[in-house]
Protein backbone atom coordinates (compact mmCIF):
# COMPACT_ATOMS: atom_id res chain seq x y z
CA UNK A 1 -146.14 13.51 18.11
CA UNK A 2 -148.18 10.65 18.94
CA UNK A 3 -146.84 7.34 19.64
CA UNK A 4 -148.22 4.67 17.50
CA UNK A 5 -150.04 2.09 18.44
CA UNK A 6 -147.82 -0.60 18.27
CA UNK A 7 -145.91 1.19 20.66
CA UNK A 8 -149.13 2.29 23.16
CA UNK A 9 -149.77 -1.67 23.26
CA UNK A 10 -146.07 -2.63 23.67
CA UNK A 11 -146.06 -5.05 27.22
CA UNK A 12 -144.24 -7.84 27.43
CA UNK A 13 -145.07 -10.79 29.65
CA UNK A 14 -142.83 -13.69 29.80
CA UNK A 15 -142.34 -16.35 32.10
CA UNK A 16 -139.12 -17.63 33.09
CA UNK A 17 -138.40 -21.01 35.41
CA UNK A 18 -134.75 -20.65 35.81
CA UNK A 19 -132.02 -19.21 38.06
CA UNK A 20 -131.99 -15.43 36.51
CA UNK A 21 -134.20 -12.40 37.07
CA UNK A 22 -133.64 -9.84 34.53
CA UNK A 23 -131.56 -6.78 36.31
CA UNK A 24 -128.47 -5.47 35.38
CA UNK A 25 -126.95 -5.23 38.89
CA UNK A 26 -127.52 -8.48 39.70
CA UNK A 27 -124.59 -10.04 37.90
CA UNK A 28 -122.59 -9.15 41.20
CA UNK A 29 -124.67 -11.97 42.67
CA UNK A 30 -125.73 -14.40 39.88
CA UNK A 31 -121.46 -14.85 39.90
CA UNK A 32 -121.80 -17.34 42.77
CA UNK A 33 -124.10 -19.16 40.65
CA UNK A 34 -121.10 -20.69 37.91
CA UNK A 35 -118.24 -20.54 40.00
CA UNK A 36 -116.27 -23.57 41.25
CA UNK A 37 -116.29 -24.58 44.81
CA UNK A 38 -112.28 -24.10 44.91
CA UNK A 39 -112.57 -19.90 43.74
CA UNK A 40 -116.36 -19.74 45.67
CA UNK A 41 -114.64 -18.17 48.90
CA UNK A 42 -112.28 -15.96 47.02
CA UNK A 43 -115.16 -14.48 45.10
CA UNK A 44 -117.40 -14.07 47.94
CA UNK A 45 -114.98 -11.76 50.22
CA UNK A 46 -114.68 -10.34 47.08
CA UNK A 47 -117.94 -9.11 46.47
CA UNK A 48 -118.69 -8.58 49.68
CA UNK A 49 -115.79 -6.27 50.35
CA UNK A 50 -116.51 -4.31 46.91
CA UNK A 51 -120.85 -4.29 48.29
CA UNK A 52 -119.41 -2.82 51.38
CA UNK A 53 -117.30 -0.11 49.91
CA UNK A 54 -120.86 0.65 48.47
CA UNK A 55 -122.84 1.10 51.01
CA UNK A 56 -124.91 4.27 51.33
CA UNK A 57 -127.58 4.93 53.95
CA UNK A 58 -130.71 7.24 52.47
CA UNK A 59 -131.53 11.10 54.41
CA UNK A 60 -134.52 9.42 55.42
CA UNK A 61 -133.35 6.81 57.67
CA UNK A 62 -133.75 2.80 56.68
CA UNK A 63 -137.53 3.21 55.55
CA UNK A 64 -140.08 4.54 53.01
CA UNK A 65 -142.01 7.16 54.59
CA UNK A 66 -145.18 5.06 53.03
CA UNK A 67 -144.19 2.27 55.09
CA UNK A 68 -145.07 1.49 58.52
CA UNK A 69 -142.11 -0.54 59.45
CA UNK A 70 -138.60 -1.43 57.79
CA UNK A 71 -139.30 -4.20 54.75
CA UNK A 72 -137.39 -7.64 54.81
CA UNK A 73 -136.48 -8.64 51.25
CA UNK A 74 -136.03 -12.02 52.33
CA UNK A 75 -140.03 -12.12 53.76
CA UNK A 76 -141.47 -9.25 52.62
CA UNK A 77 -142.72 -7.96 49.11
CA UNK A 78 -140.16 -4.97 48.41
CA UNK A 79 -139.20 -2.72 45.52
CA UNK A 80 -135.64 -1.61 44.38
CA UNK A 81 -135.19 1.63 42.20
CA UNK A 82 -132.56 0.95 39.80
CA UNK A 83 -130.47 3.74 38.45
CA UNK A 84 -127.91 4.13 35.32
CA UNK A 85 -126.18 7.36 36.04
CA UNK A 86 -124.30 9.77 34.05
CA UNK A 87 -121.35 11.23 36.08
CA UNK A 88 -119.46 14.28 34.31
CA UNK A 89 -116.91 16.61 35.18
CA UNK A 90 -117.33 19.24 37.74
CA UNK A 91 -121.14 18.69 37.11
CA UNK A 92 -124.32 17.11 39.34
CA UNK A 93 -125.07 13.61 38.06
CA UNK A 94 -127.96 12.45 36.24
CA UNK A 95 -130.19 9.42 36.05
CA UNK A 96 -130.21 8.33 32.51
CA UNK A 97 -132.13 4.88 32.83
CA UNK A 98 -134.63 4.17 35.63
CA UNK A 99 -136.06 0.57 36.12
CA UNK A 100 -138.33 0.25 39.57
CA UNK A 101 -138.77 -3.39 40.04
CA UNK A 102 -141.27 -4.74 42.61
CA UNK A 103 -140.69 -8.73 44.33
CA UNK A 104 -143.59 -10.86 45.50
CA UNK A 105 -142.75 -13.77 47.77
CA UNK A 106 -146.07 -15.24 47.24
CA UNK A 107 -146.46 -15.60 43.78
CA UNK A 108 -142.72 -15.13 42.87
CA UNK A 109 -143.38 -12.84 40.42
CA UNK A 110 -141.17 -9.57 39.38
CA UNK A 111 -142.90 -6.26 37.94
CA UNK A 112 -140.22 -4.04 36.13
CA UNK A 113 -141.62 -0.67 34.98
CA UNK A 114 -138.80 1.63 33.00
CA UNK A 115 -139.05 5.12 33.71
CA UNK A 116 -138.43 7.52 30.57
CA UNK A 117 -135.57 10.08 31.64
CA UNK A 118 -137.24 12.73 29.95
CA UNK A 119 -140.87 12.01 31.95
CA UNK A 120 -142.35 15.44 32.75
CA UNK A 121 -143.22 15.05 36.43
CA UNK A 122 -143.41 17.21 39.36
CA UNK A 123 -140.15 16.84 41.48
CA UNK A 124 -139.87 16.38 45.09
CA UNK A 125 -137.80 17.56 47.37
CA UNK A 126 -137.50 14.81 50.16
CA UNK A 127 -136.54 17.68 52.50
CA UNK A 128 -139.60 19.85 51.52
CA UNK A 129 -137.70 23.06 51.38
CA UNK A 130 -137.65 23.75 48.30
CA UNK A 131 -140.16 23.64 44.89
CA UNK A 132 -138.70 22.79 41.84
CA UNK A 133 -141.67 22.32 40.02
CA UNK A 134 -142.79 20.37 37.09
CA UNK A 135 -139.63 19.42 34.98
CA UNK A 136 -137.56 16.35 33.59
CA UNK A 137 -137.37 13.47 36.08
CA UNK A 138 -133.70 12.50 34.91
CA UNK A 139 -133.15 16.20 36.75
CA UNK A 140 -134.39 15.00 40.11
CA UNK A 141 -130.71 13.41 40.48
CA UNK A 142 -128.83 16.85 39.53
CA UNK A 143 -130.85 18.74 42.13
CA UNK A 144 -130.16 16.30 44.81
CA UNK A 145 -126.79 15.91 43.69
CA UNK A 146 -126.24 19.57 44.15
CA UNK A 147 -127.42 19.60 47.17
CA UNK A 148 -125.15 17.85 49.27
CA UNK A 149 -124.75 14.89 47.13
CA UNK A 150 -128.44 13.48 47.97
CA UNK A 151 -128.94 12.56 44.36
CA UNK A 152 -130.30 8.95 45.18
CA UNK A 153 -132.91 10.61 47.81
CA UNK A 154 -134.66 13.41 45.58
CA UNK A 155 -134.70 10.54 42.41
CA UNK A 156 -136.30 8.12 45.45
CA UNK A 157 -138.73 10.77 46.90
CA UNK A 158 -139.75 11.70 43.14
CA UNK A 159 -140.65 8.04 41.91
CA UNK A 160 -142.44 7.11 45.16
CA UNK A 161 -144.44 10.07 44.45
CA UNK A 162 -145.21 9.33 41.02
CA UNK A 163 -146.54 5.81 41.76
CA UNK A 164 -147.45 6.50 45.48
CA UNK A 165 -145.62 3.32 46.02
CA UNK A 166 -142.57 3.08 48.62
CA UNK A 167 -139.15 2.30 47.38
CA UNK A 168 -137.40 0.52 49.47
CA UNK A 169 -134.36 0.08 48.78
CA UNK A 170 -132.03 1.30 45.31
CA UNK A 171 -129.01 0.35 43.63
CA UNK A 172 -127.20 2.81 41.50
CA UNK A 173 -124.58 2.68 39.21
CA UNK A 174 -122.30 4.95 37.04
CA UNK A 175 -122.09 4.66 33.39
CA UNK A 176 -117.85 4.21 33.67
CA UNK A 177 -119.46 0.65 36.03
CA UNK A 178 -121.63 -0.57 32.82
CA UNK A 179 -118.91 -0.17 29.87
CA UNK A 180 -116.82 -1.94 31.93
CA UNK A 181 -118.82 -5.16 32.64
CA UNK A 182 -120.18 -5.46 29.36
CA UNK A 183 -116.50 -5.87 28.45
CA UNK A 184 -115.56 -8.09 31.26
CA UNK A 185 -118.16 -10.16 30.01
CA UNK A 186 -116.98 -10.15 26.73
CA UNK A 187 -119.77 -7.97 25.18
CA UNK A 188 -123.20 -8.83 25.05
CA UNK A 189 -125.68 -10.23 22.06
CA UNK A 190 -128.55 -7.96 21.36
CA UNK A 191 -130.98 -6.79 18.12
CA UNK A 192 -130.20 -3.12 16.74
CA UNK A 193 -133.36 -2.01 15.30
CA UNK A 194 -132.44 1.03 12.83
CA UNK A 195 -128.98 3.05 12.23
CA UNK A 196 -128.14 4.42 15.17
CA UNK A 197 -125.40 7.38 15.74
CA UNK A 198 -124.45 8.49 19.08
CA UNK A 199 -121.83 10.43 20.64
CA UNK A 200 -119.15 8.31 22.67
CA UNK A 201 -118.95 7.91 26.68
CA UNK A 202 -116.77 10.60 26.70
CA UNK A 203 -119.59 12.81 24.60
CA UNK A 204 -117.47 13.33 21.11
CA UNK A 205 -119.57 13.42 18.21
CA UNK A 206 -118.35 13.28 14.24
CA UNK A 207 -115.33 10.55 13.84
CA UNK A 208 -115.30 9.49 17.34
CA UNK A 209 -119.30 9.37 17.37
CA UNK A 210 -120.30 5.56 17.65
CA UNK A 211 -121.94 4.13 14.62
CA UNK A 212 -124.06 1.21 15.17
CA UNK A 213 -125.91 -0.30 11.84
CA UNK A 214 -129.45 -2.55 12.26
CA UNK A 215 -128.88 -6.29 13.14
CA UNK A 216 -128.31 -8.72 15.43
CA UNK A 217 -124.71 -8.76 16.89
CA UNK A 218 -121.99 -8.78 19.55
CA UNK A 219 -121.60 -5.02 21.19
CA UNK A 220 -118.85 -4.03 23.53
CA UNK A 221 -119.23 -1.57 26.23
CA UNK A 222 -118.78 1.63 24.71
CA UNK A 223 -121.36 0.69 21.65
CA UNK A 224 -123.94 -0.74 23.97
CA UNK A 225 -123.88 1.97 26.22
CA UNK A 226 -124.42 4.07 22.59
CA UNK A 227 -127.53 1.88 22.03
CA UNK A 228 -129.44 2.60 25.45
CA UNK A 229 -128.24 6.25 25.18
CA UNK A 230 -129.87 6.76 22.10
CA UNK A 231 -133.17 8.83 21.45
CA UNK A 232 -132.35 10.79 18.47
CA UNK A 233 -131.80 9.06 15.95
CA UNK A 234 -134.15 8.26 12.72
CA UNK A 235 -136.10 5.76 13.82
CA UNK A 236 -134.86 5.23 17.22
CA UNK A 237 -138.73 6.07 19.11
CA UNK A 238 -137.39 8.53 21.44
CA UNK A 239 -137.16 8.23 24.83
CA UNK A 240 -140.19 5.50 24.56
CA UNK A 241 -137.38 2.87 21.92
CA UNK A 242 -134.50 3.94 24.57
CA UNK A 243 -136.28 2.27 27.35
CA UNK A 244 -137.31 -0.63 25.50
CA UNK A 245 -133.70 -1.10 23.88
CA UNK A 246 -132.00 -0.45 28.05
CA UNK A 247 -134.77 -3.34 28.70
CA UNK A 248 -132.97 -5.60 26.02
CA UNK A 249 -129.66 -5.18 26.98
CA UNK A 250 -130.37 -5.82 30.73
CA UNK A 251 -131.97 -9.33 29.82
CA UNK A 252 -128.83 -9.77 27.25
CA UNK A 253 -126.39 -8.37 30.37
CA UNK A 254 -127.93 -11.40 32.78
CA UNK A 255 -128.20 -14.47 30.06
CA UNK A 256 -124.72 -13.47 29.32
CA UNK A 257 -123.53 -13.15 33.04
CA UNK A 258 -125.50 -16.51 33.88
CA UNK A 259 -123.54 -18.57 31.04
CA UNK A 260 -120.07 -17.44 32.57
CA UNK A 261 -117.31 -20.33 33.25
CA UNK A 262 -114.42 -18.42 33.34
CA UNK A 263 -113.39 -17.04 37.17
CA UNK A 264 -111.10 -14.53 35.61
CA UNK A 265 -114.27 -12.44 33.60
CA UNK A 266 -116.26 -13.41 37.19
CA UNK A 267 -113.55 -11.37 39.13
CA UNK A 268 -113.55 -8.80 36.49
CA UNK A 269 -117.03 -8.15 36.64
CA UNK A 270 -116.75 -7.51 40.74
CA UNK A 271 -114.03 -5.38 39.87
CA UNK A 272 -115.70 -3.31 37.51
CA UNK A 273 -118.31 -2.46 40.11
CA UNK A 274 -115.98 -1.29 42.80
CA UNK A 275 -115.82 2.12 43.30
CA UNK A 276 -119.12 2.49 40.21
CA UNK A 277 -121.79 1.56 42.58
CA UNK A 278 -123.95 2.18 45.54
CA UNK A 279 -126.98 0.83 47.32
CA UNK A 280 -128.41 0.41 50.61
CA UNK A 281 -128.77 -2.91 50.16
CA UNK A 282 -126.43 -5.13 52.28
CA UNK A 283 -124.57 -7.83 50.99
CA UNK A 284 -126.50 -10.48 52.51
CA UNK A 285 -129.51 -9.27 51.14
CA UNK A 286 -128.16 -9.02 47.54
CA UNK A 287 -127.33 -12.90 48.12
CA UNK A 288 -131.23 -12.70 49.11
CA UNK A 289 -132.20 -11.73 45.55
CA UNK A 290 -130.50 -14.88 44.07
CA UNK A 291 -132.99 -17.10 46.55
CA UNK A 292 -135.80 -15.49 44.90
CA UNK A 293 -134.56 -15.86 41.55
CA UNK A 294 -134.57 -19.56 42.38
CA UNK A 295 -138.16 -19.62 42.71
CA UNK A 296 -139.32 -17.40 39.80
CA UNK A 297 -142.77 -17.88 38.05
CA UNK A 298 -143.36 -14.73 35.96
CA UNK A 299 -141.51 -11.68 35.26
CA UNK A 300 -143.51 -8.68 33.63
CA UNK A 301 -141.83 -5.28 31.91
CA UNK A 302 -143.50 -2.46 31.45
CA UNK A 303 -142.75 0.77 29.79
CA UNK A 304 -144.46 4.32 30.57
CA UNK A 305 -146.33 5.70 27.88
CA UNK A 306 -146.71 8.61 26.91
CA UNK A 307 -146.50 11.56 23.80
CA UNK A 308 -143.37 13.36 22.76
CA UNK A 309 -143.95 17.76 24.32
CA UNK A 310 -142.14 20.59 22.74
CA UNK A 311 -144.88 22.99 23.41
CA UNK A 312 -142.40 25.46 25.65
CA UNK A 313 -139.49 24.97 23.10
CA UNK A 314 -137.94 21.83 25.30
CA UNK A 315 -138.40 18.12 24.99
CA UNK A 316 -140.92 16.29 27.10
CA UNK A 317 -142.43 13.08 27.48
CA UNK A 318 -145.61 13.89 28.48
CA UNK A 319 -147.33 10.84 30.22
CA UNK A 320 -150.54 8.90 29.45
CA UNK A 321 -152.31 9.62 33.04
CA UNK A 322 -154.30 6.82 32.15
CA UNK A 323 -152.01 4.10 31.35
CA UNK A 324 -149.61 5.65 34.69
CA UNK A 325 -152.58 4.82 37.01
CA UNK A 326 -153.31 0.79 35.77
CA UNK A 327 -149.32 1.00 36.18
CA UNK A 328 -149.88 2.51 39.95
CA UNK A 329 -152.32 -0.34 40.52
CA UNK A 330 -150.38 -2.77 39.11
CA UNK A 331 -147.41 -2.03 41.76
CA UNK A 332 -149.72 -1.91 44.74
CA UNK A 333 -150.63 -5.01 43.90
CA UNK A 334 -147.71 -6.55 43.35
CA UNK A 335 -146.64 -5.01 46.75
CA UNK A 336 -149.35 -6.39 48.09
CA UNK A 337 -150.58 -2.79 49.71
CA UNK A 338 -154.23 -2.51 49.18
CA UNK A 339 -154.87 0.73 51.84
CA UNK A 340 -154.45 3.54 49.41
CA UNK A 341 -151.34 5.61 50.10
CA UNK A 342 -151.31 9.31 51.44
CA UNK A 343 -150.87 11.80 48.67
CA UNK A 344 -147.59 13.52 47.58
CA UNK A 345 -147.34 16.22 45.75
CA UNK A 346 -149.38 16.69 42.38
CA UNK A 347 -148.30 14.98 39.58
CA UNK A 348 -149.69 18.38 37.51
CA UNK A 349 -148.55 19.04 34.17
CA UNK A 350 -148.15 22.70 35.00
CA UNK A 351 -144.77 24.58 34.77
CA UNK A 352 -143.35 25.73 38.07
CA UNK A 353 -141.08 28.35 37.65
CA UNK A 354 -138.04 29.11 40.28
CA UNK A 355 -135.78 25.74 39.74
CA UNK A 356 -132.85 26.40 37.53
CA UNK A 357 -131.55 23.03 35.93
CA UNK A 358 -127.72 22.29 37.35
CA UNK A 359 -125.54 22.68 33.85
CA UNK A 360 -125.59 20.10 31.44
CA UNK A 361 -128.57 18.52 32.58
CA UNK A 362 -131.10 19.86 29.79
């Protein structure tokens, strides 16, 4: 099914001049921001202790292999691959939402490009023993996951591929981590387009499904997490309206976190992201990201397009090659990298067989 055009012409460009740049994770810094001077210190070992705990160095080493030396965030132009993951049971993890944002010192300017889940893409395995072929980039994570836990480096290796951009550095966070903040914070305002039904955080369906109707309104954790998990519904665009609706809730997540006065939700917030998150970023370079935000001109989001696939009985999104390049160039640019990058792997739309998908990762 073809996307219509509204939807094929959907960018946003908006320009922002104040203290906030629109990423979920970054409410663990933009805390500092409201908080009195008495509680400043408190918070601050706080976070820092709960950033620590959440430290996690890549397979790689400390940079892109399409780099020629380690990036500074706090000089350099630098990307961060943010991930929203699904953690069940006895089962590899999956990335659910994907936002790759890109920083320019120069003109102060963010890029934000969401990544469907359900992108058809060939994978890559950052240890290039193994070919998993052309499949669902959400599954990326499970393979890597499987595989010694390296979840964050085969969704890394995979995106940088698919752009031929480096990512430098990536913050990742569990599902469990964004109920609980959204609370913390007291829920957050956002539009609901259509009717939208979706199974709870803890995957029940019928009386325990969550039921959101159309309007604007106050959602708590477990229904907002319903709205950005949605993609079946009537009316809800697929996996092309999920990424525009995780978009919306990010930019609600950081208005809302950026109004806070009360250093009991601050302290809740932290709390909600110990033990939910990791990165390799450090803690002083988180506190980098909030010196950047100070400067911001322009913020852009993008959203791959693309055309819903069920030719071999499975949902894809199929990407618009087209539209994917003017989104490679776009990054480069922003990156400031104007020597084109060596090749990956193809980004093919053939099947390759061999790969079975970890369980419950369809």
């Amino acid at each position: 099914m073809q996307l219509s055009s509204r939807q094929e012409n959907y960018k946003i460009k908006k320009r922002h001049r104040r203290r906030t740049i629109l990423l979920v994770l970054l409410s663990v810094v933009l805390i500092f921001a409201g908080s009195g001077a008495s509680y400043a210190y408190y918070l601050w070992k706080k976070a820092e202790n709960v950033t620590n705990h959440a430290q996690s160095k890549l397979a790689r080493g400390n940079k892109s292999a399409l780099r020629t030396f380690k990036v500074d965030p706090v000089k350099d132009n630098f990307s961060i691959l943010f991930m929203g993951i699904d953690k069940r049971k006895n089962e590899p993890s999956r990335s659910d939402a994907m936002v790759l944002a890109t920083f320019n010192h120069s003109t102060s300017k963010v890029e934000m490009v969401s990544i469907p889940r359900d992108s058809k893409v060939q994978i890559i395995d950052p240890t290039h023993t193994r070919d998993y072929g052309v499949t669902k980039i959400t599954h990326a994570h499970a393979y890597g996951d499987a595989n010694d836990g390296h979840g964050a480096d085969y969704t890394i290796a995979t995106v940088e591929n698919l752009f031929q951009v480096p990512v430098d550095y990536y913050v990742q966070v569990d599902f469990a981590a964004f109920v609980k903040i959204i609370n913390a914070l007291g829920g957050v305002d956002v539009n609901v387009p259509v009717k939208l039904v979706t199974s709870n955080s803890k995957d029940k369906k019928g009386k325990d499904a969550i039921v959101l109707e159309p309007g604007r309104q106050t959602l708590d954790g477990e229904q907002a997490l319903a709205l950005v998990r949605n993609r079946k519904s009537p009316g809800s665009g697929g996996d092309f309206g999920r990424g525009l609706r995780q978009m919306d809730v990010i930019k609600a997540l950081v208005h809302k976190s950026a109004q806070l006065s009360s250093i009991t939700k601050y302290s809740n917030v932290i709390d909600s992201l110990d033990g939910n998150f990791e990165t390799n970023l450090t803690f002083g370079q988180l506190l980098s990201l909030r010196q950047f935000a100070s400067s911001l001109s322009g913020i852009n989001t993008m959203q791959l397009k693309g055309t819903d696939d069920m030719s071999t009985g499975v949902y894809y999104f199929d990407l618009d090659q087209s539209y994917l390049q003017q989104v490679k160039t776009d990054l480069k640019s922003q990156l400031g990298i104007t020597a084109p990058s060596a090749e990956g792997s193809s980004t093919g739309t053939s099947e390759v067989t061999g790969a079975s998908v970890p369980a419950g990762n369809q």
